[in-house]
Protein backbone atom coordinates (compact mmCIF):
# COMPACT_ATOMS: atom_id res chain seq x y z
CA UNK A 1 -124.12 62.96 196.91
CA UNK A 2 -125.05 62.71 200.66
CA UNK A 3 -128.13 61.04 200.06
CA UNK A 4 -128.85 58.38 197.17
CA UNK A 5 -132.12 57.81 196.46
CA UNK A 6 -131.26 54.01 197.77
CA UNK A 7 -128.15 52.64 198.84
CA UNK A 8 -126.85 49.07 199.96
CA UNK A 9 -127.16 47.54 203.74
CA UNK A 10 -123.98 45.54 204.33
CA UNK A 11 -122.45 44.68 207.49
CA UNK A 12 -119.00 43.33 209.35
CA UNK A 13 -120.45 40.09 208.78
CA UNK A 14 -121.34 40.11 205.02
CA UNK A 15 -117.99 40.84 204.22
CA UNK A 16 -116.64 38.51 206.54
CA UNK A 17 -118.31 35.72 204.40
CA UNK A 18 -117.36 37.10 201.41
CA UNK A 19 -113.66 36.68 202.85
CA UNK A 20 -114.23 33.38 203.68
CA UNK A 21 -115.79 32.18 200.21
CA UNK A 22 -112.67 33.58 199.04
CA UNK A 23 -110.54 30.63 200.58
CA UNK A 24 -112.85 27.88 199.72
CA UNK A 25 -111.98 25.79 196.97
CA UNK A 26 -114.68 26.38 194.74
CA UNK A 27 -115.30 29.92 193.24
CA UNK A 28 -118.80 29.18 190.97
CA UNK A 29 -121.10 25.93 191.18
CA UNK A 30 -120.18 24.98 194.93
CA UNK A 31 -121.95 24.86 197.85
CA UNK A 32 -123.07 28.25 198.77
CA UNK A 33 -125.40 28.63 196.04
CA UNK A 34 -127.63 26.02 197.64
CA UNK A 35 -126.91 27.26 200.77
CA UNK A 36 -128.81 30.50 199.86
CA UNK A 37 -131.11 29.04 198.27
CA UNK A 38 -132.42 27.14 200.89
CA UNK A 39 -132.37 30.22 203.09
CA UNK A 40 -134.70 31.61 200.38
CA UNK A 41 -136.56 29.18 200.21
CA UNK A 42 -137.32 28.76 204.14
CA UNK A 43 -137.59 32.52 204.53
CA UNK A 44 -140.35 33.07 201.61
CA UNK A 45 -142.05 29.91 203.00
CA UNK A 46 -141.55 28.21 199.12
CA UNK A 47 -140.43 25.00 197.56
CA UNK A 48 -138.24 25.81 195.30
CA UNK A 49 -135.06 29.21 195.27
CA UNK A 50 -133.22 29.39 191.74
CA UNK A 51 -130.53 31.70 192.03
CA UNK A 52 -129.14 33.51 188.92
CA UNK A 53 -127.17 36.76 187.99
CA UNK A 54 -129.66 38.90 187.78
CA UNK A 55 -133.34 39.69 188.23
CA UNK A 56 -133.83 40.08 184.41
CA UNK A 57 -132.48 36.69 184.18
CA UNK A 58 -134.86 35.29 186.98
CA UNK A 59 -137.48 36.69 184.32
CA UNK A 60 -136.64 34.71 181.62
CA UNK A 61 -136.13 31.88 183.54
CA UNK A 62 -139.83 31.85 184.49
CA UNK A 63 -140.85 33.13 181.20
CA UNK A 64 -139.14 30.18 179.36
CA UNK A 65 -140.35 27.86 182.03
CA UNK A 66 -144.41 28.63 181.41
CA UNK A 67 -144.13 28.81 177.54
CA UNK A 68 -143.83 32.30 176.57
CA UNK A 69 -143.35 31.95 172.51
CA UNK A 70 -144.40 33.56 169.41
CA UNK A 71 -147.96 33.47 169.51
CA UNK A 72 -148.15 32.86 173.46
CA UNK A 73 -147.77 36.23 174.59
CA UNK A 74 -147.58 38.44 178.16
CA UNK A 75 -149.42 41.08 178.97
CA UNK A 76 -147.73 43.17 181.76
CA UNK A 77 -147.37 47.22 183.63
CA UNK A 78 -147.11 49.53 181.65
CA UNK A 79 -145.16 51.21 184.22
CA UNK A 80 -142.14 48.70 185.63
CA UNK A 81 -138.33 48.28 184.52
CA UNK A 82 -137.65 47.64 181.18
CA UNK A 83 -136.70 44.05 181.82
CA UNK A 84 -140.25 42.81 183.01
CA UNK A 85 -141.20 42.85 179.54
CA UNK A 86 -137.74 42.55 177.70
CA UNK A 87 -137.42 39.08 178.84
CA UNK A 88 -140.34 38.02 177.32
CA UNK A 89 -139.18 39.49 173.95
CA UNK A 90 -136.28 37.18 174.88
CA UNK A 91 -138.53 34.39 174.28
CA UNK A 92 -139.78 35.91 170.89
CA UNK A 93 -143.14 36.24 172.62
CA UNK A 94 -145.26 39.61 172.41
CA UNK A 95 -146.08 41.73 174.85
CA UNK A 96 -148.81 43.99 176.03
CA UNK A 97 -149.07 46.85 178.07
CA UNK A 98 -151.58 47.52 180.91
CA UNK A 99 -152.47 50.75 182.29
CA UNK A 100 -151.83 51.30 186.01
CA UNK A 101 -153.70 52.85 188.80
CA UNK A 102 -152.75 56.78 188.73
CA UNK A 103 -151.85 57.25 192.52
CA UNK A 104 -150.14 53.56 193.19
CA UNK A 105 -148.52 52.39 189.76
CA UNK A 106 -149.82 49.30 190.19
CA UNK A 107 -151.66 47.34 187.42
CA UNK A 108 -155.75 46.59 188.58
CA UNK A 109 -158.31 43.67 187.48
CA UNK A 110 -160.07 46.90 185.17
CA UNK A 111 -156.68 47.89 183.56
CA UNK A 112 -155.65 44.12 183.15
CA UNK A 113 -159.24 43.31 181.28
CA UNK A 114 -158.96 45.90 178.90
CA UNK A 115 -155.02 45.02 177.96
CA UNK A 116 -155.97 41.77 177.32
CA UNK A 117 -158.93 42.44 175.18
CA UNK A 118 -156.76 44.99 173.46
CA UNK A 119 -153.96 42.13 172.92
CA UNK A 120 -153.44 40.73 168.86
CA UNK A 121 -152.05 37.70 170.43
CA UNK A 122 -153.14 34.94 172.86
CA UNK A 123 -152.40 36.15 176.50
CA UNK A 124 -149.83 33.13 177.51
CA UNK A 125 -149.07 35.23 180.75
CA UNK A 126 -149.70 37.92 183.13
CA UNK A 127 -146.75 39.61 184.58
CA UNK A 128 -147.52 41.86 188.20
CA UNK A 129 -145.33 44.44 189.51
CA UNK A 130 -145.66 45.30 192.80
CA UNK A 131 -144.55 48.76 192.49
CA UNK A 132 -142.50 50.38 194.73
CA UNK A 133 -143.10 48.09 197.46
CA UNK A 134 -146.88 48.15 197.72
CA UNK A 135 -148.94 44.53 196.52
CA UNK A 136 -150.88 44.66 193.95
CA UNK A 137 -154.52 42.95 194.18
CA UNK A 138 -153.10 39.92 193.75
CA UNK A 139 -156.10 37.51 195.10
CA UNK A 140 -158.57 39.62 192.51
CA UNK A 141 -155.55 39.21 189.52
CA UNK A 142 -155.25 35.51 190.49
CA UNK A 143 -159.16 35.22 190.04
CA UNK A 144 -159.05 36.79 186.40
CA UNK A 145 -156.02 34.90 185.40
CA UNK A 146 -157.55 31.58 186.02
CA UNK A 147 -160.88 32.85 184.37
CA UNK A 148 -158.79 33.50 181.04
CA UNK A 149 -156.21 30.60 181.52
CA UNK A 150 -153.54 32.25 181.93
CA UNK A 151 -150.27 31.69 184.14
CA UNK A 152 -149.69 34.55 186.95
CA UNK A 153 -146.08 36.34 187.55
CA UNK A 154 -145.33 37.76 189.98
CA UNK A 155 -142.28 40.80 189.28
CA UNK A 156 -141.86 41.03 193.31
CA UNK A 157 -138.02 42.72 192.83
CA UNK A 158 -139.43 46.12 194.99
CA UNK A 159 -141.50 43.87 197.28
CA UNK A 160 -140.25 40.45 199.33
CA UNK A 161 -142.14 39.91 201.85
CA UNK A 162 -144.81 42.31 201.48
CA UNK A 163 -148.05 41.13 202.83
CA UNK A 164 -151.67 41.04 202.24
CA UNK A 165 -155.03 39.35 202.98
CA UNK A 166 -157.10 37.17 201.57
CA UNK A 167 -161.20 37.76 201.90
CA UNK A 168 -161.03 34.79 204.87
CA UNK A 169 -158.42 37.29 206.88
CA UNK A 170 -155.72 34.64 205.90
CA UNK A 171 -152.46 36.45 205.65
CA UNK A 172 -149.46 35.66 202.54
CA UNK A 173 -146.48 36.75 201.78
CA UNK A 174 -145.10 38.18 198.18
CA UNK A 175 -142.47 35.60 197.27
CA UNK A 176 -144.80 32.47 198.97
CA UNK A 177 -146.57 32.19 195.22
CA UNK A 178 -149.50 31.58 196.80
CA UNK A 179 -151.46 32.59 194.24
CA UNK A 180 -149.13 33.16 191.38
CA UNK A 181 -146.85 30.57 189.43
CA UNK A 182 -143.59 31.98 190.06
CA UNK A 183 -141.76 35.01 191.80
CA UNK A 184 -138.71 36.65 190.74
CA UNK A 185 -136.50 38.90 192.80
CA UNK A 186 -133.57 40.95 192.38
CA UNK A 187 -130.43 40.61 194.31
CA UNK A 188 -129.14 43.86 192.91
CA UNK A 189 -127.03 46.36 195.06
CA UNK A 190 -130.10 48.52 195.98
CA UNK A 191 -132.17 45.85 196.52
CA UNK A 192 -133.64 44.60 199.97
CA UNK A 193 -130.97 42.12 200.14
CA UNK A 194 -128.16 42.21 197.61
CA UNK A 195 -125.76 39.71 195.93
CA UNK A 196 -124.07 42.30 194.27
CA UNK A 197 -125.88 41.79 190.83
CA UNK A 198 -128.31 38.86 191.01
CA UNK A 199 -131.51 37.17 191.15
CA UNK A 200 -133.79 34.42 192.07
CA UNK A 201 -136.70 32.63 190.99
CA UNK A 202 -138.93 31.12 193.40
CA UNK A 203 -142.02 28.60 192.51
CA UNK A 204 -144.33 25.67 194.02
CA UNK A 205 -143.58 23.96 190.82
CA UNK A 206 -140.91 21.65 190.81
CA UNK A 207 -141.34 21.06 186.93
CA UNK A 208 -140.64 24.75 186.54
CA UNK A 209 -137.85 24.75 189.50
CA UNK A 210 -136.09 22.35 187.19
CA UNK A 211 -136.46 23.84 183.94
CA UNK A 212 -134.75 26.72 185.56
CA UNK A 213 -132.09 25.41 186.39
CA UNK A 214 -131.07 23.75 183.78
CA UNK A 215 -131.93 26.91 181.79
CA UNK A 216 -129.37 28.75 184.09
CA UNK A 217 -126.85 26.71 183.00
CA UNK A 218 -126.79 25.67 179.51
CA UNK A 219 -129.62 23.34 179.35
CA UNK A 220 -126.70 20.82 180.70
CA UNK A 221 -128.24 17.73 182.84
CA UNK A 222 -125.81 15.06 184.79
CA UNK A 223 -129.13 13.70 185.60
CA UNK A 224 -128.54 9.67 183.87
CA UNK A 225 -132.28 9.09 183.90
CA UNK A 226 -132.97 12.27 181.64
CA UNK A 227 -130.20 10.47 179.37
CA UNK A 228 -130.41 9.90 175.61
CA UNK A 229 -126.92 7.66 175.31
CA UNK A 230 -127.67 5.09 177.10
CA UNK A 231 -123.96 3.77 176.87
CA UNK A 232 -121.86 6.86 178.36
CA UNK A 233 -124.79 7.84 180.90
CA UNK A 234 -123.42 7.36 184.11
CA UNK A 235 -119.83 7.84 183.18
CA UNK A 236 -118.13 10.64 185.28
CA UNK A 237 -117.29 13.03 182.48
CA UNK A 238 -120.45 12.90 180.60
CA UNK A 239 -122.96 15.07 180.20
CA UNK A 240 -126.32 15.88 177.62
CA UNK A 241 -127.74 19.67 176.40
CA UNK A 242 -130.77 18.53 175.38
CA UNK A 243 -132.44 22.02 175.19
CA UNK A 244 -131.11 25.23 174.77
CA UNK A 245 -129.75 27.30 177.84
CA UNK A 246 -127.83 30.54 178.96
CA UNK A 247 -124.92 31.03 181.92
CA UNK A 248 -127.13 32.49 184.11
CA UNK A 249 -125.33 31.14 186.89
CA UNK A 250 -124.38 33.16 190.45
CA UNK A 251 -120.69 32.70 192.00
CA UNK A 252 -120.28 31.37 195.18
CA UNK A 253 -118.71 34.96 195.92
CA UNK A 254 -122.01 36.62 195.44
CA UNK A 255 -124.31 34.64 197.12
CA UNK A 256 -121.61 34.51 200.21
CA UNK A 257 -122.28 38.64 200.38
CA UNK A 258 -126.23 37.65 200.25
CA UNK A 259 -125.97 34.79 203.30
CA UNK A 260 -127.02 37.22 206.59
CA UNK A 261 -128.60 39.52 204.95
CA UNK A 262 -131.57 36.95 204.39
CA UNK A 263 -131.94 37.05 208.41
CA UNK A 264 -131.84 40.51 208.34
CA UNK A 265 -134.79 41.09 205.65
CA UNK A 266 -137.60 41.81 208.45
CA UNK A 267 -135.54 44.29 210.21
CA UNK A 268 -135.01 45.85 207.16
CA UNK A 269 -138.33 46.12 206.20
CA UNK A 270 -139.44 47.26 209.48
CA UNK A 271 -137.12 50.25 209.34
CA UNK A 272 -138.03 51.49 205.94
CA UNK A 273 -141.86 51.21 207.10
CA UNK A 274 -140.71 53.45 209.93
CA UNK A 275 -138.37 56.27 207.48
CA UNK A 276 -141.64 56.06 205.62
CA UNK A 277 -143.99 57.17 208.88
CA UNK A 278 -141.34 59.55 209.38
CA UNK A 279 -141.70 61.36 206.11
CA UNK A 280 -145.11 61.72 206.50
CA UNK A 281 -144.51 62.97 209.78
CA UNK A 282 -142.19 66.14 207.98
CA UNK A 283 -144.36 66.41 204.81
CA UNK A 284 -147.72 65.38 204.84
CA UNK A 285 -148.87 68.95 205.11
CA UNK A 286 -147.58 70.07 201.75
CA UNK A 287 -150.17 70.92 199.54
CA UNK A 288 -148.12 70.00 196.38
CA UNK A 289 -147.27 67.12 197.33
CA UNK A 290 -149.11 63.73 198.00
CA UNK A 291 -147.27 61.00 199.59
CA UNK A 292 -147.86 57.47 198.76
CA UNK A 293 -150.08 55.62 201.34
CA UNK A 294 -148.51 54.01 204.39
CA UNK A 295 -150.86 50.90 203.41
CA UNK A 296 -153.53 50.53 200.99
CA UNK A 297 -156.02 48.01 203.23
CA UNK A 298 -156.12 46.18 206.40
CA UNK A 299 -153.99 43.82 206.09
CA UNK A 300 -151.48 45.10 203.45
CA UNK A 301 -147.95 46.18 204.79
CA UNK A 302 -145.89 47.42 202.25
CA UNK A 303 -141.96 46.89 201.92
CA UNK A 304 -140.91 50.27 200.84
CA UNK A 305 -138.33 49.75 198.04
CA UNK A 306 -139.54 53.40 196.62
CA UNK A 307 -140.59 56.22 198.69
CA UNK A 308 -142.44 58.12 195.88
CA UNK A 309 -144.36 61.29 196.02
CA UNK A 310 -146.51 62.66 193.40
CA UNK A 311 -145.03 66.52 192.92
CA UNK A 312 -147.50 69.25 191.63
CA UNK A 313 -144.78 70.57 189.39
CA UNK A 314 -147.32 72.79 187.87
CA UNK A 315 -148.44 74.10 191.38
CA UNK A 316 -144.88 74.33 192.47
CA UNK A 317 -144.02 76.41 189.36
CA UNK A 318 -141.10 74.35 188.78
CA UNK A 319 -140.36 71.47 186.42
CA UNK A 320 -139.27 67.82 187.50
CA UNK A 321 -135.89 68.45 185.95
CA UNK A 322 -135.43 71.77 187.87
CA UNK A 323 -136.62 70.05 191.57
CA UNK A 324 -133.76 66.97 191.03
CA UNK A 325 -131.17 69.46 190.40
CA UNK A 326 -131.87 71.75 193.33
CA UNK A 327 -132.15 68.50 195.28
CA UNK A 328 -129.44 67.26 194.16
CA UNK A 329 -127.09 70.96 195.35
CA UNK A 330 -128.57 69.54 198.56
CA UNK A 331 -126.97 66.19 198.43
CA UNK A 332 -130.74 64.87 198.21
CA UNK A 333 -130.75 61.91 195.10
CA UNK A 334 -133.71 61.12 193.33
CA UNK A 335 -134.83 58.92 190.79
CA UNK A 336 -137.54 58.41 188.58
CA UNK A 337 -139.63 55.56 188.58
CA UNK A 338 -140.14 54.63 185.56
CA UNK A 339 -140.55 56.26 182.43
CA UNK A 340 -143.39 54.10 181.00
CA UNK A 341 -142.71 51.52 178.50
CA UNK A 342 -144.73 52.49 175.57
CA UNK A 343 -142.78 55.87 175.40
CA UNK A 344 -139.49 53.92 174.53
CA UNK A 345 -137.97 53.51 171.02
CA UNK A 346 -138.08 50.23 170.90
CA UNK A 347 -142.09 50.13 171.96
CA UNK A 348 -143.00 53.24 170.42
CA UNK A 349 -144.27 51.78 167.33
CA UNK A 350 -146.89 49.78 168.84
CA UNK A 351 -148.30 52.20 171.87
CA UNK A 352 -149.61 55.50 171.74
CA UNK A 353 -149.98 57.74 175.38
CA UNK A 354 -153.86 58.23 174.59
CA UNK A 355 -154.58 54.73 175.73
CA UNK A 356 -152.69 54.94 179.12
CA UNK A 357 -154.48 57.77 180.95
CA UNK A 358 -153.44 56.16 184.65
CA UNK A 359 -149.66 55.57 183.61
CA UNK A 360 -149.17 59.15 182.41
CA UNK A 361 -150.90 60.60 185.32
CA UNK A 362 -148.26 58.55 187.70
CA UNK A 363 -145.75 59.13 185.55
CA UNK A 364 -145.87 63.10 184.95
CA UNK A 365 -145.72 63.49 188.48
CA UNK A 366 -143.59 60.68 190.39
CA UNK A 367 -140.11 61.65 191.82
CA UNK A 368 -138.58 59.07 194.19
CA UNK A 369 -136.86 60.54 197.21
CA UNK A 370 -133.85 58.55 199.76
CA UNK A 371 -135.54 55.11 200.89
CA UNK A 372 -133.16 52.74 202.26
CA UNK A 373 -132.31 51.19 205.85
CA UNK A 374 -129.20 53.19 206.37
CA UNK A 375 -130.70 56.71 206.77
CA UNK A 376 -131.32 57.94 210.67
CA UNK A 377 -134.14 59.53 212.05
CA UNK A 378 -132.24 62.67 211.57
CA UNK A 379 -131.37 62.05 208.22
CA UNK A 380 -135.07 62.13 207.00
CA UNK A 381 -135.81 65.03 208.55
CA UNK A 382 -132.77 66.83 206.47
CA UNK A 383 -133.79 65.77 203.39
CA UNK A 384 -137.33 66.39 203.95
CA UNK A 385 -136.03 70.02 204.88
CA UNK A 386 -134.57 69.86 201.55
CA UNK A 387 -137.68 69.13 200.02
CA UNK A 388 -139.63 71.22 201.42
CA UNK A 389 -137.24 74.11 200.77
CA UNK A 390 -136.96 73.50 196.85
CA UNK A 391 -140.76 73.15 196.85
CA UNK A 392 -141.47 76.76 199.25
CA UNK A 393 -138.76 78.70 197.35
């Protein structure tokens, strides 16, 4: 395949300080994993970076942290990855499914409401996806939260660094948690910036910053004033579990491949928002297609994970399975995101389609195309060639 639907960014330089974690003496728990996380933490403008091995992981962490339990349930997209609500189920909690917008995928105030007055549980949590890249209405989701006492989560793994407005003109930042209790990332290899496999959790809270961690880790604390034995606290080979954790921990090897690429998330960003002008540039005059907004509002800049139009199959005359694989004989990847989480097994039982009208709108007709800071100028306009040629033929 010529083109994946996203690839990697890495440089000289990331692998140079992958090398050079190599010859240091510690391989897991040193230095470098506070290293990026204070990177992380200066770049998102936050207290508090927990790095972990994965994004699903950074998900229970927060999930844990807040009090998601049997009884104390989320209510979340219907339309995300399957961990955004899986790691609640980690916690034994339940989970309920909004409905999403049918042109953005995001979840609204409207769709939120009704979820949570559909819910058989009391709503614990509300989990946001910025889909895609673009932010949801955060300020208006923060408002509703609050009104219902609920704690805000903020599933920002398409979207660091995506901004937006406030009604003052004040601008934020996904990942500051202005308005939200926590924000998890993923550090996976298609990711903005990539570890490899990881993830992080970033918070204001330094209650929840420290739950995390020792969450990541076992529930082990060295910490002597946390203590219960008074007379081996202190001692240099003692330690207390006084809760129960999971390895969850990142090696120093992975966040070494992460280190630059945190100075190099604007630049990233900036080029995706330009591939993104450029497909509209090749395509926007295709009737069967409709290509996802450049921004939603003044204000709003979106950080272009996903470049996803929604195909008129119908119109084209051709099904979604029969434009990937003609793509595909043109080295053109594609992906779908996602199938929507009530039409899994596991979920089935509980969801029926008739409630979701916005989620199987998005989802009958969404096809993600090449998005990533690799591809040339030139490059987009080949695979917009391709589309355009599976869609005229």
């Amino acid at each position: 395949m010529k083109f994946h639907y996203a690839r990697p960014n890495l440089t000289e330089a990331d692998v140079a300080e992958v090398i050079s974690a190599l010859g240091q003496q510690f391989l897991s728990q040193g230095p470098i994993v506070g290293h990026l996380e204070n990177k992380l933490q200066t770049l998102f403008s936050v207290k508090n970076a927990v790095v972990c091995n994965s994004g699903t992981a950074a998900l229970h962490m927060a999930y844990d942290g807040i009090g998601l339990r049997p009884g104390a349930g989320l209510i979340t997209s219907s339309v995300t990855f399957l961990a955004t609500a899986n790691a609640a189920r980690f916690c034994d909690a339940p989970v309920g499914f909004a409905d999403v917008d049918p042109l953005t995928g995001n979840v609204t105030v409207d769709t939120l409401k009704a979820a949570v007055n559909a819910a058989k549980f009391d709503v614990k949590a509300i989990a946001v996806v910025h889909l895609g890249g673009r932010p949801c209405d955060i300020i208006g989701i923060k408002e509703y939260a609050d009104s219902i006492g609920a704690c805000l989560i903020e599933d920002a793994c398409h979207a660091p660094m995506a901004e937006y407005k406030d009604n003052s003109g004040e601008q934020f930042s996904v990942g500051s948690c202005a308005h939200s209790h926590a924000a998890t990332l993923s550090l996976h290899a298609i990711k903005h910036m990539t570890t490899g496999e990881g993830g992080v959790l970033l918070t204001n809270d330094d209650e929840l910053a420290e739950r995390a961690r020792l969450f990541r880790s076992h529930g082990i604390t060295r910490d002597v004033s946390e203590m219960v034995n008074s007379k081996d606290a202190g001692s240099p080979w003692y330690y207390e579990m006084q809760q129960l954790g999971h390895n969850y921990r990142l090696s120093e090897i992975n966040c070494a491949l992460c280190l630059n690429q945190v100075e190099r998330l604007s630049a990233n960003i900036d080029r995706r928002q330009e591939i993104a002008k450029l497909y509209h540039s090749f395509l926007a005059d295709l009737d069967a297609l409709h290509l996802p907004e450049i921004a939603s509002s003044v204000g709003t800049t979106h950080a272009w994970h996903l470049f996803a139009p929604a195909f008129d199959f119908d119109h084209i005359g051709k099904s979604r399975k029969q434009i990937m694989v003609e793509l595909a004989g043109k080295g053109i990847g594609t992906q779908v995101h996602y199938i929507p989480l009530y039409r899994q097994p596991y979920y089935l039982e509980d969801y029926s389609t008739d409630v979701f009208d916005g989620a199987e709108t998005y989802y009958k007709k969404t096809l993600s195309i090449p998005m990533y800071y690799g591809l040339s100028d030139e490059d987009v306009e080949t695979i917009s060639a391709g589309v355009r040629s599976v869609i005229d033929s």
